[in-house]
N, C-alpha and C. Protein backbone atom coordinates (compact mmCIF):
# COMPACT_ATOMS: atom_id res chain seq x y z
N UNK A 1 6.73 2.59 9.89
CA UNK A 1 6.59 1.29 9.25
C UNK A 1 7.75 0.40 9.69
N UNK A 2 7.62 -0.55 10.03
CA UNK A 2 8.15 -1.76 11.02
C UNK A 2 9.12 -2.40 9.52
N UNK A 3 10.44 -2.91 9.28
CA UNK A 3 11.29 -3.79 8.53
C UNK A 3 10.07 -4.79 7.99
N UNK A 4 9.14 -5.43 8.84
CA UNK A 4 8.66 -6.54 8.60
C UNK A 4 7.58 -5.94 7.59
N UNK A 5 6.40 -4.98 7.96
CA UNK A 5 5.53 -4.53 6.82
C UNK A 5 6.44 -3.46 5.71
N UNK A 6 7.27 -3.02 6.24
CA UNK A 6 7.97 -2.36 4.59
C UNK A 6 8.39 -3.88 3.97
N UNK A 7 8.94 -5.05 4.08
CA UNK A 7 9.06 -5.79 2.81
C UNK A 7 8.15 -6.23 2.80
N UNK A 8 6.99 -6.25 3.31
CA UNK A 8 5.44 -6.77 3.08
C UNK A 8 4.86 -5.91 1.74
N UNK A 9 5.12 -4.75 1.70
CA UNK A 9 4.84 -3.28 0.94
C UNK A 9 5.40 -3.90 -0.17
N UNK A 10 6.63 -3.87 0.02
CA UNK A 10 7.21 -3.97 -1.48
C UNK A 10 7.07 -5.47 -2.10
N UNK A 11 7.25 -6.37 -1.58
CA UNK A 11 6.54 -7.57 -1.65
C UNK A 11 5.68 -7.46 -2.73
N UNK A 12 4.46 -7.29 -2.10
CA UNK A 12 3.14 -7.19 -2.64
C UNK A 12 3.25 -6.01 -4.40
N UNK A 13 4.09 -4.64 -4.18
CA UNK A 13 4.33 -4.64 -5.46
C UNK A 13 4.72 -4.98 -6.60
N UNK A 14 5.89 -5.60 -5.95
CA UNK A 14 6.40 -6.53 -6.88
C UNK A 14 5.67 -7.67 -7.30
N UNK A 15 4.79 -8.27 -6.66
CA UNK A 15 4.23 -9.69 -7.08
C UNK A 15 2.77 -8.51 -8.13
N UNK A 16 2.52 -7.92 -7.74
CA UNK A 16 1.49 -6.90 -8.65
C UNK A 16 2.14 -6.63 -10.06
N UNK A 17 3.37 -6.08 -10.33
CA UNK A 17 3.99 -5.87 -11.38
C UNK A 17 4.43 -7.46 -12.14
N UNK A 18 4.91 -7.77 -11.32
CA UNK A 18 5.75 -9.05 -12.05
C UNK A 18 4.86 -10.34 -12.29
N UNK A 19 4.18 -10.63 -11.18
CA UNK A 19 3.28 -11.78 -11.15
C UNK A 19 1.89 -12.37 -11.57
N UNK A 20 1.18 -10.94 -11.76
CA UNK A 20 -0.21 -11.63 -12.26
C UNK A 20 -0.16 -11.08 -13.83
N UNK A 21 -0.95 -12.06 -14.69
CA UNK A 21 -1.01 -12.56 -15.88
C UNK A 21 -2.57 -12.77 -15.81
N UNK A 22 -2.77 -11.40 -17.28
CA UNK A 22 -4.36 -11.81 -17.34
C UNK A 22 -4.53 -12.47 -18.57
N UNK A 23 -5.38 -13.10 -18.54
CA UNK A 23 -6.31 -13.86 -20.09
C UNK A 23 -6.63 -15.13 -19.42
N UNK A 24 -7.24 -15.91 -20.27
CA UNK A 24 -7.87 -16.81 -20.05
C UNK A 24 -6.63 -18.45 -19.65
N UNK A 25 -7.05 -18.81 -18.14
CA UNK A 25 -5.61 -19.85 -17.61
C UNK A 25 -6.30 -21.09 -17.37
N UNK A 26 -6.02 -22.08 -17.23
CA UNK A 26 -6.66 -23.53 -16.71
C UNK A 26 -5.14 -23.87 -15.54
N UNK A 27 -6.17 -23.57 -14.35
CA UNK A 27 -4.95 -24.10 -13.00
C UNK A 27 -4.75 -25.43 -12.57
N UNK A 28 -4.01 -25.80 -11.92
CA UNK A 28 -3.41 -27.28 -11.78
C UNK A 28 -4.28 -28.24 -11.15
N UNK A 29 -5.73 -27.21 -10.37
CA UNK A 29 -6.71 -27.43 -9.58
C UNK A 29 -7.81 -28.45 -11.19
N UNK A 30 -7.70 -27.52 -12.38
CA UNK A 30 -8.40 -28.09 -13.10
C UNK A 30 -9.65 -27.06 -13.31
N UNK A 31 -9.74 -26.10 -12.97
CA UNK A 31 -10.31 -24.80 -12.82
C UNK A 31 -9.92 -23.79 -13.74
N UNK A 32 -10.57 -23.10 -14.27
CA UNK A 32 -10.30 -22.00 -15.66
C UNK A 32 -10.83 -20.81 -14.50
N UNK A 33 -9.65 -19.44 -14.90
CA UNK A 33 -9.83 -18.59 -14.79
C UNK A 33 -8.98 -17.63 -15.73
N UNK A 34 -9.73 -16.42 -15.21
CA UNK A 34 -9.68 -15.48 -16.20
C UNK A 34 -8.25 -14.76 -15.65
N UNK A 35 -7.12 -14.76 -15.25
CA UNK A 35 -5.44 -14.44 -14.61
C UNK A 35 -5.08 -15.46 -13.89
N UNK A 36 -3.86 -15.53 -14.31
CA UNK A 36 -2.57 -16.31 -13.35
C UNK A 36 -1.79 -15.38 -12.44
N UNK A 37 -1.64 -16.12 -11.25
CA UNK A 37 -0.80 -15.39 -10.58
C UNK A 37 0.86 -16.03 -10.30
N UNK A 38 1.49 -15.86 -11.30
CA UNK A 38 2.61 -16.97 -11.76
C UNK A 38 4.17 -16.31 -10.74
N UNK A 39 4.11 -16.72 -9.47
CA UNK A 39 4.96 -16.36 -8.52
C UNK A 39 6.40 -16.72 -8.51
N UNK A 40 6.42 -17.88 -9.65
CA UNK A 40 7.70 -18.29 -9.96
C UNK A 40 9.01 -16.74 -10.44
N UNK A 41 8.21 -15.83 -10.80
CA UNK A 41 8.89 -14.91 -11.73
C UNK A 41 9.04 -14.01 -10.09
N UNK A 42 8.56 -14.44 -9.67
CA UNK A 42 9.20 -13.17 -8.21
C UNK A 42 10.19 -14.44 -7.16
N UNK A 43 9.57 -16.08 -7.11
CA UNK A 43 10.02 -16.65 -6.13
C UNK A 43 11.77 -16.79 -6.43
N UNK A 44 11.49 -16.67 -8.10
CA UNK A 44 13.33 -17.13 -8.29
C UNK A 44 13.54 -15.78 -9.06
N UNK A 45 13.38 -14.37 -8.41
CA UNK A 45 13.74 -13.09 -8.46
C UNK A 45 15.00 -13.03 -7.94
N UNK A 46 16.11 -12.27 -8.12
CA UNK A 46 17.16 -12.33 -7.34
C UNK A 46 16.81 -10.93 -6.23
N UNK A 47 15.93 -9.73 -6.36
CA UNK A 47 15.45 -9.06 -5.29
C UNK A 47 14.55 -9.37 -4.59
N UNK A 48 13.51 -10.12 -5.39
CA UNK A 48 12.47 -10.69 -4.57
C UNK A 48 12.45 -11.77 -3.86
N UNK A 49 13.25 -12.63 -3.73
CA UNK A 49 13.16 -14.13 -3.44
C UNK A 49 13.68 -13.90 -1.89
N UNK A 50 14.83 -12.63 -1.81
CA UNK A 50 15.16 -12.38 -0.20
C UNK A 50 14.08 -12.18 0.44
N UNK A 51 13.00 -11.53 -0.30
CA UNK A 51 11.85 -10.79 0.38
C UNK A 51 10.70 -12.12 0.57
N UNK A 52 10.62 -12.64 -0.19
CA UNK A 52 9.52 -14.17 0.02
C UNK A 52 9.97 -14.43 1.48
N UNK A 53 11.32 -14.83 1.44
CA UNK A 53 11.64 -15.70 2.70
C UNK A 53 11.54 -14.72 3.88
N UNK A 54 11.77 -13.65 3.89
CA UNK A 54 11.88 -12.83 5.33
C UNK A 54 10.06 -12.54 5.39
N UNK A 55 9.37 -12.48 4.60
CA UNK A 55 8.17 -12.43 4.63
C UNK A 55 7.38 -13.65 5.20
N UNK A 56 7.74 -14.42 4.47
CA UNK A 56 7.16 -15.87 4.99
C UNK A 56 7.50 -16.55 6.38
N UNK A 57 8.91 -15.92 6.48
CA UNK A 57 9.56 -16.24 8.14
C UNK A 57 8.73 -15.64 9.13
N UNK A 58 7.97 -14.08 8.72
CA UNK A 58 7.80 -13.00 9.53
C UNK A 58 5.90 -14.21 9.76
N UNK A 59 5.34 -13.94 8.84
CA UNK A 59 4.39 -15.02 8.66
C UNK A 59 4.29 -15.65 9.90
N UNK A 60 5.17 -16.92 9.84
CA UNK A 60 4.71 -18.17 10.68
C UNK A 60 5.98 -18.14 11.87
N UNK A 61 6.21 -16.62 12.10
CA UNK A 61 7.28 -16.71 12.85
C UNK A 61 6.86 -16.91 14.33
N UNK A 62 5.68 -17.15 15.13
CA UNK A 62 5.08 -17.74 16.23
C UNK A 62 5.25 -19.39 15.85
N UNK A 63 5.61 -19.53 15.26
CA UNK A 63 5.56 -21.42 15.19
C UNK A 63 7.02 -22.18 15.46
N UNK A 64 7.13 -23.03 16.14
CA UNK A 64 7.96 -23.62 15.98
C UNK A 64 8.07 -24.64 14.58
N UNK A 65 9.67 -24.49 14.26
CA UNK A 65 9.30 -25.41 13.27
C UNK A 65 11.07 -25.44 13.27
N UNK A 66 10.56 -26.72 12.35
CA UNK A 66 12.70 -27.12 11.95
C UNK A 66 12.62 -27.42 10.55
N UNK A 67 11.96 -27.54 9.61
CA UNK A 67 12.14 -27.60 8.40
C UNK A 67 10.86 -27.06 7.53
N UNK A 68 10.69 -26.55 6.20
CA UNK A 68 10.05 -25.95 5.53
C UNK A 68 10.20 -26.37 4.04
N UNK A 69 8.69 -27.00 3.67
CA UNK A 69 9.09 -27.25 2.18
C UNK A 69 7.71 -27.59 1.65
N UNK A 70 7.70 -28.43 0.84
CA UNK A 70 6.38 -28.61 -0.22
C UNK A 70 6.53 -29.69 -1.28
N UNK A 71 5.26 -29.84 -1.85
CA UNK A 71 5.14 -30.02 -3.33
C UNK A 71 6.23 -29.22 -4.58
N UNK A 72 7.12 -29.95 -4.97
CA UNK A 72 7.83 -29.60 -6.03
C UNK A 72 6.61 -29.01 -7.36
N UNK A 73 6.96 -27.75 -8.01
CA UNK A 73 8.05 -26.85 -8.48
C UNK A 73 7.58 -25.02 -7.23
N UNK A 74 6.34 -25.09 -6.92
CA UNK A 74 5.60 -24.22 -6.26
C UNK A 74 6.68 -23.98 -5.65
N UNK A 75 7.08 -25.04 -4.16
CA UNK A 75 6.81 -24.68 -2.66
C UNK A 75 8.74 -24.69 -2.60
N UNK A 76 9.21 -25.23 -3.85
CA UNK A 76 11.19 -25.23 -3.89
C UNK A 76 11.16 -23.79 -3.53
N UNK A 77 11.24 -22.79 -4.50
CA UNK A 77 11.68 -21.32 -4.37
C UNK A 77 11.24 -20.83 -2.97
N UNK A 78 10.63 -20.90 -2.41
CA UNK A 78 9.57 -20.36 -1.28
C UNK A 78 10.24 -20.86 0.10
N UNK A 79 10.95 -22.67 -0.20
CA UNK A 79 11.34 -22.95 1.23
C UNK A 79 12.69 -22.38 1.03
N UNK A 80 13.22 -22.43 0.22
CA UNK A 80 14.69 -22.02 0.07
C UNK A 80 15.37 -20.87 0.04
N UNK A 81 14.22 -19.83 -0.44
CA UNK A 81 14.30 -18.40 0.39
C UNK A 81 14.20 -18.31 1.86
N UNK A 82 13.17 -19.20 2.64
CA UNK A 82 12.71 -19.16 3.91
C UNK A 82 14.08 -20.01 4.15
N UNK A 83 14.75 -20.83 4.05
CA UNK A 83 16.35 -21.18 4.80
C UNK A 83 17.48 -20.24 4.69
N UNK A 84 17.43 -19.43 4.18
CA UNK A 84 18.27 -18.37 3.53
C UNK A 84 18.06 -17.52 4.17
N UNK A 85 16.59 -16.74 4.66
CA UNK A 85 16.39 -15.66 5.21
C UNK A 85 16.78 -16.18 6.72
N UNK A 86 16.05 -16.76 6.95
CA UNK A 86 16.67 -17.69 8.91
C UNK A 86 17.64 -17.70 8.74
N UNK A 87 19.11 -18.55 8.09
CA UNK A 87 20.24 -18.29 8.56
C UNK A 87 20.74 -16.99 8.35
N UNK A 88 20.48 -15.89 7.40
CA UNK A 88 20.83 -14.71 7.85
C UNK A 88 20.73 -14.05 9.41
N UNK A 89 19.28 -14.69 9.31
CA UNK A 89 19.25 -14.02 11.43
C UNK A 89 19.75 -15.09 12.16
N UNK A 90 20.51 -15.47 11.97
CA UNK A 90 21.76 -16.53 12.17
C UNK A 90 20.82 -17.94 13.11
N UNK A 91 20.05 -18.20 12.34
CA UNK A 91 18.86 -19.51 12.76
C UNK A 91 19.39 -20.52 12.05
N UNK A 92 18.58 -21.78 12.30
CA UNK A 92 19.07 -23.51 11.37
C UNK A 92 17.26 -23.19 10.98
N UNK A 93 17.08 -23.04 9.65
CA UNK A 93 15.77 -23.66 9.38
C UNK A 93 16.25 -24.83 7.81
N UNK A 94 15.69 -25.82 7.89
CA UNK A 94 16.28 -26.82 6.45
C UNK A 94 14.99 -26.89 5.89
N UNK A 95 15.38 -27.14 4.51
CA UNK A 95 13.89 -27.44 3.73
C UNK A 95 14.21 -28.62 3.07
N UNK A 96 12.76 -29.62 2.47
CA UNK A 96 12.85 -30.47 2.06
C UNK A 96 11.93 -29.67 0.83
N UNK A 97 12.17 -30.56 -0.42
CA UNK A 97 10.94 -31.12 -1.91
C UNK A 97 10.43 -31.93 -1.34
N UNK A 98 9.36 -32.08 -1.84
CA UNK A 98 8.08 -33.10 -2.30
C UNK A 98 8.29 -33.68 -3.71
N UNK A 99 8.55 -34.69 -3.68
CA UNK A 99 8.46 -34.93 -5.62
C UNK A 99 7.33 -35.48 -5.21
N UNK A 100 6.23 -35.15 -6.60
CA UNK A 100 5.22 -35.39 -7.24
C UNK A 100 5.00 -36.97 -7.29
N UNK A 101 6.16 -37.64 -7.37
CA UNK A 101 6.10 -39.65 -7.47
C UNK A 101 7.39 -39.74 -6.78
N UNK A 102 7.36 -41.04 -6.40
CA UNK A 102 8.57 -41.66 -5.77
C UNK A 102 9.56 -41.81 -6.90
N UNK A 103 10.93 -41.26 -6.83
CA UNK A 103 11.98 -42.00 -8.09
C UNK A 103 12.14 -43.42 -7.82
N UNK A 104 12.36 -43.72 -9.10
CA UNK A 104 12.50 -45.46 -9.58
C UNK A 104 13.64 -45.55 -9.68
N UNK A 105 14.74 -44.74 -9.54
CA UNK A 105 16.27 -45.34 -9.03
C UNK A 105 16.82 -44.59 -8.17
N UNK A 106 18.46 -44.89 -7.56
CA UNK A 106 18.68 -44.21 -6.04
C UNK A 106 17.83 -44.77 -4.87
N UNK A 107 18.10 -43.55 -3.95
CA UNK A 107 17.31 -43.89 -2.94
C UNK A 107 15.47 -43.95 -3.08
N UNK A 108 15.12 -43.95 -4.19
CA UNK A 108 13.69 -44.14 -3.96
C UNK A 108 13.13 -43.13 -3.61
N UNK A 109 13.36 -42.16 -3.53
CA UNK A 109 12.91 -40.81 -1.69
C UNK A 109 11.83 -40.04 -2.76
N UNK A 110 10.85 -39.68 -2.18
CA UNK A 110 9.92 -39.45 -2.19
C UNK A 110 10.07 -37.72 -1.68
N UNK A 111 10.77 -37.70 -0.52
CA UNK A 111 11.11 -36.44 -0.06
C UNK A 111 12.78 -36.35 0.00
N UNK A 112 13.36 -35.23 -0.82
CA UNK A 112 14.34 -34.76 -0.59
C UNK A 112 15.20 -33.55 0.30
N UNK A 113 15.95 -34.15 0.71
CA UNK A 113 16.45 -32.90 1.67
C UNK A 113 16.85 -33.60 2.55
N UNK A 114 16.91 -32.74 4.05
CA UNK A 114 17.53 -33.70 5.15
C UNK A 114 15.92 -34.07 5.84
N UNK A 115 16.41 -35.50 6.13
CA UNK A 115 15.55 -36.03 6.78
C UNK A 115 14.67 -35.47 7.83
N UNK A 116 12.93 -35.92 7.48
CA UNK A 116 12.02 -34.93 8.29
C UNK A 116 11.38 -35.80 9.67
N UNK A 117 11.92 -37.08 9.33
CA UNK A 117 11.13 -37.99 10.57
C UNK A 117 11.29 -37.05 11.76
N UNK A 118 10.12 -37.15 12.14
CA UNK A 118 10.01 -36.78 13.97
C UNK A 118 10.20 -35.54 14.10
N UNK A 119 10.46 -34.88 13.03
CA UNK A 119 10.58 -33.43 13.23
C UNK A 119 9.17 -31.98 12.82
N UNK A 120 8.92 -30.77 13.20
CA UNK A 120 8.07 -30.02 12.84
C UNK A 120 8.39 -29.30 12.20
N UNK A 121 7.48 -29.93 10.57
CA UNK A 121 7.41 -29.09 9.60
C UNK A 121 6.51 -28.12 9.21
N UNK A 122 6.61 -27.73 8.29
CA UNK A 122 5.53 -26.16 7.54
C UNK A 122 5.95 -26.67 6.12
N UNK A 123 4.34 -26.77 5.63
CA UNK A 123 4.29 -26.86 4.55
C UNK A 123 4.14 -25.42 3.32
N UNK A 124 4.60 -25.08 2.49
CA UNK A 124 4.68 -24.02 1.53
C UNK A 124 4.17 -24.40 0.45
N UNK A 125 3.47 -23.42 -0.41
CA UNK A 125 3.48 -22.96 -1.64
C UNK A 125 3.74 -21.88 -2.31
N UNK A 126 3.51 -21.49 -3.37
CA UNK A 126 3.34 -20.05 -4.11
C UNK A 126 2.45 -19.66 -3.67
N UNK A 127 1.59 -20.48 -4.17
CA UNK A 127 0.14 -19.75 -4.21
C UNK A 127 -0.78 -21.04 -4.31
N UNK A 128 -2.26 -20.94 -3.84
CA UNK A 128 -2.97 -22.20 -3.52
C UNK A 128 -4.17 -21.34 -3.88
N UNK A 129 -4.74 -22.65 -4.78
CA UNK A 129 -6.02 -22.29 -4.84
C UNK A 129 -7.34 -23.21 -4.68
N UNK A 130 -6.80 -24.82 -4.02
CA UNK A 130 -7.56 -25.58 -3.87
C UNK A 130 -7.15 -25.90 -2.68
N UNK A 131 -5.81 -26.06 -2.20
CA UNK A 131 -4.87 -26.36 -1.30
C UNK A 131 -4.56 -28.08 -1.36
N UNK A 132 -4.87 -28.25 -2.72
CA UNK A 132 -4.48 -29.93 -3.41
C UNK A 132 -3.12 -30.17 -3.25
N UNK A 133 -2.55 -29.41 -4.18
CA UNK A 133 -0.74 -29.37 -4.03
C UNK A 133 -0.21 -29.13 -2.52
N UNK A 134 -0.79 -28.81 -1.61
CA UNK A 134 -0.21 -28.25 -0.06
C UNK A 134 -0.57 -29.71 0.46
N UNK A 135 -2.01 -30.32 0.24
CA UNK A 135 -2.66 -31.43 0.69
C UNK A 135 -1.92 -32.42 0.58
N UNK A 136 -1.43 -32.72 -0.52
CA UNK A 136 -0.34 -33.76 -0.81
C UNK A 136 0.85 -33.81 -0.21
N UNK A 137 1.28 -32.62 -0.33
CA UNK A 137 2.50 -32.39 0.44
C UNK A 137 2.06 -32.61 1.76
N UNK A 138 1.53 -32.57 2.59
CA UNK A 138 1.24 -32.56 3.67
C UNK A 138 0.76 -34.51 4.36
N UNK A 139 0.62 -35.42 2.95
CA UNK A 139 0.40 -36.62 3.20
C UNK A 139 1.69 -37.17 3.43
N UNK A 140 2.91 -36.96 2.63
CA UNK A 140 3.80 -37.28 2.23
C UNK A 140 4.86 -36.93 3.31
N UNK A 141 4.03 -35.67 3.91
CA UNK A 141 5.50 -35.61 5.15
C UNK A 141 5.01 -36.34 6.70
N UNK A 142 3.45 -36.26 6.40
CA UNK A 142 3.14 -37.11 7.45
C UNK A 142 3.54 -39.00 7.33
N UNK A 143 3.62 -39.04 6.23
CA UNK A 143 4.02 -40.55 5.47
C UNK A 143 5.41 -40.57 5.68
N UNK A 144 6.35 -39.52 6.17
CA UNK A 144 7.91 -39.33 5.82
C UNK A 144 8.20 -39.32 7.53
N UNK A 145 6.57 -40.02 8.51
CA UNK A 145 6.61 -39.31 10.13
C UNK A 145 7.34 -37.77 10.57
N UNK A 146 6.91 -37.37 9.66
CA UNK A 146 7.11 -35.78 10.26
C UNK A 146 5.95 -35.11 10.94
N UNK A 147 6.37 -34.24 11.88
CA UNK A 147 4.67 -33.48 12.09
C UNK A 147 4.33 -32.32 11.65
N UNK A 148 3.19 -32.70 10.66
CA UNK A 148 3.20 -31.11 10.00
C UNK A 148 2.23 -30.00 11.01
N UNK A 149 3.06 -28.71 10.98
CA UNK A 149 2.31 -27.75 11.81
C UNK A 149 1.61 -26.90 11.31
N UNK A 150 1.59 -26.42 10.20
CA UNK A 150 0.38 -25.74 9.37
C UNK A 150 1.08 -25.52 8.13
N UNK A 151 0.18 -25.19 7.22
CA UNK A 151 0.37 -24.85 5.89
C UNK A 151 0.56 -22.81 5.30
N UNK A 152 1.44 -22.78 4.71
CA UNK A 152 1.95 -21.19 4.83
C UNK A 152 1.91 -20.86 3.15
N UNK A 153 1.14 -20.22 2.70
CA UNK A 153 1.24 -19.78 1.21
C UNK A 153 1.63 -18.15 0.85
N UNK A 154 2.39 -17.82 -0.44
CA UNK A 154 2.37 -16.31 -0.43
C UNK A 154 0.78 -15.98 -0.75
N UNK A 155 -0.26 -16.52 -2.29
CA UNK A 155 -1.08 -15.99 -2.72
C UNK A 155 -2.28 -17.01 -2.05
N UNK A 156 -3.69 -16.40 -1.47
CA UNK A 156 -4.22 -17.48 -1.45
C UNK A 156 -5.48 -16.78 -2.72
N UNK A 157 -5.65 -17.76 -3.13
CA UNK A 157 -6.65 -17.80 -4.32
C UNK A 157 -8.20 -17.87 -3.93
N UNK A 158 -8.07 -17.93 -2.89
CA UNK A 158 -9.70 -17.75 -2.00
C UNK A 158 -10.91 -18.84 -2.54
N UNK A 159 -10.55 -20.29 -2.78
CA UNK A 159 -11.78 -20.74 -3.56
C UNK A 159 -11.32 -22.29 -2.76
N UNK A 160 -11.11 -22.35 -1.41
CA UNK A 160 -11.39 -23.31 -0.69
C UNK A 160 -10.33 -23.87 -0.06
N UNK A 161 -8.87 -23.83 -0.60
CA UNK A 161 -7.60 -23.99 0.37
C UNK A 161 -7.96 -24.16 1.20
N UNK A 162 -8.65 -22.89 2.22
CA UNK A 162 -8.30 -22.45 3.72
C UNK A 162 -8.83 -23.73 4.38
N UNK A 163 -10.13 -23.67 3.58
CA UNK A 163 -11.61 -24.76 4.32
C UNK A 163 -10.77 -26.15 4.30
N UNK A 164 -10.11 -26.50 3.51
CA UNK A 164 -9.57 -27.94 3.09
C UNK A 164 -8.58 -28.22 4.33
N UNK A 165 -7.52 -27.37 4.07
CA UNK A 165 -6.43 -27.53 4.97
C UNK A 165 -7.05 -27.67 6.39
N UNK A 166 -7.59 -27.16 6.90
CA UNK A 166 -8.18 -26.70 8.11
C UNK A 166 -9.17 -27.89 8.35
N UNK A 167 -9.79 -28.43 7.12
CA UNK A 167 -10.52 -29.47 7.88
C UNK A 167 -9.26 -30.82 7.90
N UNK A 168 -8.46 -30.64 7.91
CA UNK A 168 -7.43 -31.45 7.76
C UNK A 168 -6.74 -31.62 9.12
N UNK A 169 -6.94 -30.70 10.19
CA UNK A 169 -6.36 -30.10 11.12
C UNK A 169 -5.36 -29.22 11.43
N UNK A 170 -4.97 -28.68 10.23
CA UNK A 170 -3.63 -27.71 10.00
C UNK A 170 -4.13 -26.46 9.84
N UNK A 171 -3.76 -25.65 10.61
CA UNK A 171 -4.14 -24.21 10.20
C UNK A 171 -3.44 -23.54 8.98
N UNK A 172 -3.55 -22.66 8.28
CA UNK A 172 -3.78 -22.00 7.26
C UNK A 172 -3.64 -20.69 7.19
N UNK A 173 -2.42 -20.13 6.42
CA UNK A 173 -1.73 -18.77 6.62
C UNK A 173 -1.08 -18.51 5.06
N UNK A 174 -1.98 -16.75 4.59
CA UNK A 174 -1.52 -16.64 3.72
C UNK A 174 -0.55 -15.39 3.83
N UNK A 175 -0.24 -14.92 2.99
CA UNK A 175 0.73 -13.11 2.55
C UNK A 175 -0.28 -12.39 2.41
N UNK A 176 -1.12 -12.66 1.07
CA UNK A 176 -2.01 -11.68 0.01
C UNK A 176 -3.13 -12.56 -0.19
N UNK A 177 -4.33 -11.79 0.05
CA UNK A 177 -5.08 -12.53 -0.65
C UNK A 177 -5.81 -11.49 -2.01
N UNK A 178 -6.99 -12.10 -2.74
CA UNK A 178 -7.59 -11.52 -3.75
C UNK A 178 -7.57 -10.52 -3.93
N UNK A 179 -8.10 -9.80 -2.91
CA UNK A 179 -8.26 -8.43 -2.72
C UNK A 179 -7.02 -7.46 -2.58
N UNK A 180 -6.11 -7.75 -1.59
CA UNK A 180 -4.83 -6.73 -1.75
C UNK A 180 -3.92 -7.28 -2.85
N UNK A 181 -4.07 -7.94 -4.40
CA UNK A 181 -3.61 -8.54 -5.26
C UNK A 181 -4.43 -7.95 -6.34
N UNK A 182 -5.44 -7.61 -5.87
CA UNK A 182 -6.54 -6.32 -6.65
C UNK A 182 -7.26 -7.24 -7.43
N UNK A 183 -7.36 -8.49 -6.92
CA UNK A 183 -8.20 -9.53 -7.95
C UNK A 183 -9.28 -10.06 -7.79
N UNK A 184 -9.91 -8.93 -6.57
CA UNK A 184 -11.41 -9.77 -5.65
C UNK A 184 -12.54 -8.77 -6.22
């Protein structure tokens, strides 16, 4: 077993133990289901959060890219492990937020972090299950002239993300889906 699928292994247990939540949920999509898969409790893990980012690096590690980020509160934990794990293998990867609205004082910025103009980004989430929250993010960095190069999630929720993003022109890359999450 290769460094890269042993924290894939443990990864995936941990988001099994820690992360899914059954009973009845209404998701951000506006969709009721019967479990949450609430990744926040592994993304801001202090064992797991090393493992998001070296996972997610290992992921989209054929891509070029110079910055990594998202839709604020999802895609924060996720890029900021993924800058953390790269400069350990002594790389520059930077991440930006997405806020949800432009602030009404300061700089106004819409996107925080270091500046994404002209540069190739990757968009993140937790987990996607419409790929609405990735979609947005993905207007906003093209609105910020960045070029986005595909969209990278840990969970995909299997109920149309992939199709969305993709008809968008961005390819589409998850960790886990339904099934190895034991939820298909």
């Amino acid at each position: 077993m290769t460094d890269a699928s042993a924290a894939r292994a443990r990864l995936l247990q941990i988001v099994k133990d820690q992360a899914i939540v059954h009973g009845r949920v209404t998701l951000s999509s506006g969709k009721e289901a019967d479990y949450y898969v609430d990744l926040r409790r592994v993304t801001l893990d202090g064992v797991a959060a090393p493992l998001v980012g070296s996972v997610m690096l290992d992921l989209v590690g054929d891509l070029q890219i110079d910055a990594v980020g998202g839709l604020t509160m999802g895609a924060d934990p996720v890029a900021t492990a993924m800058l953390h794990a790269a400069a350990a293998e002594g790389r520059r990867l930077d991440a930006f937020v997405v806020r949800k609205a432009g602030k009404a004082h300061g700089l106004q910025q819409r996107i925080e972090g270091p500046a994404i103009a002209g540069r190739r980004v990757l968009v993140v989430e937790d987990t996607s299950t419409t790929g609405g929250s990735a979609l947005e993010a993905v207007a906003a960095c093209r609105e910020a002239d960045a070029e986005v190069v595909a969209v990278a999630v840990i969970a995909d929720r299997s109920t149309g993300a992939k199709e969305r993003v993709e008809a968008d022109g961005l390819g589409y890359r998850f960790v886990f889906g339904l099934s190895e999450l034991g939820l298909a």
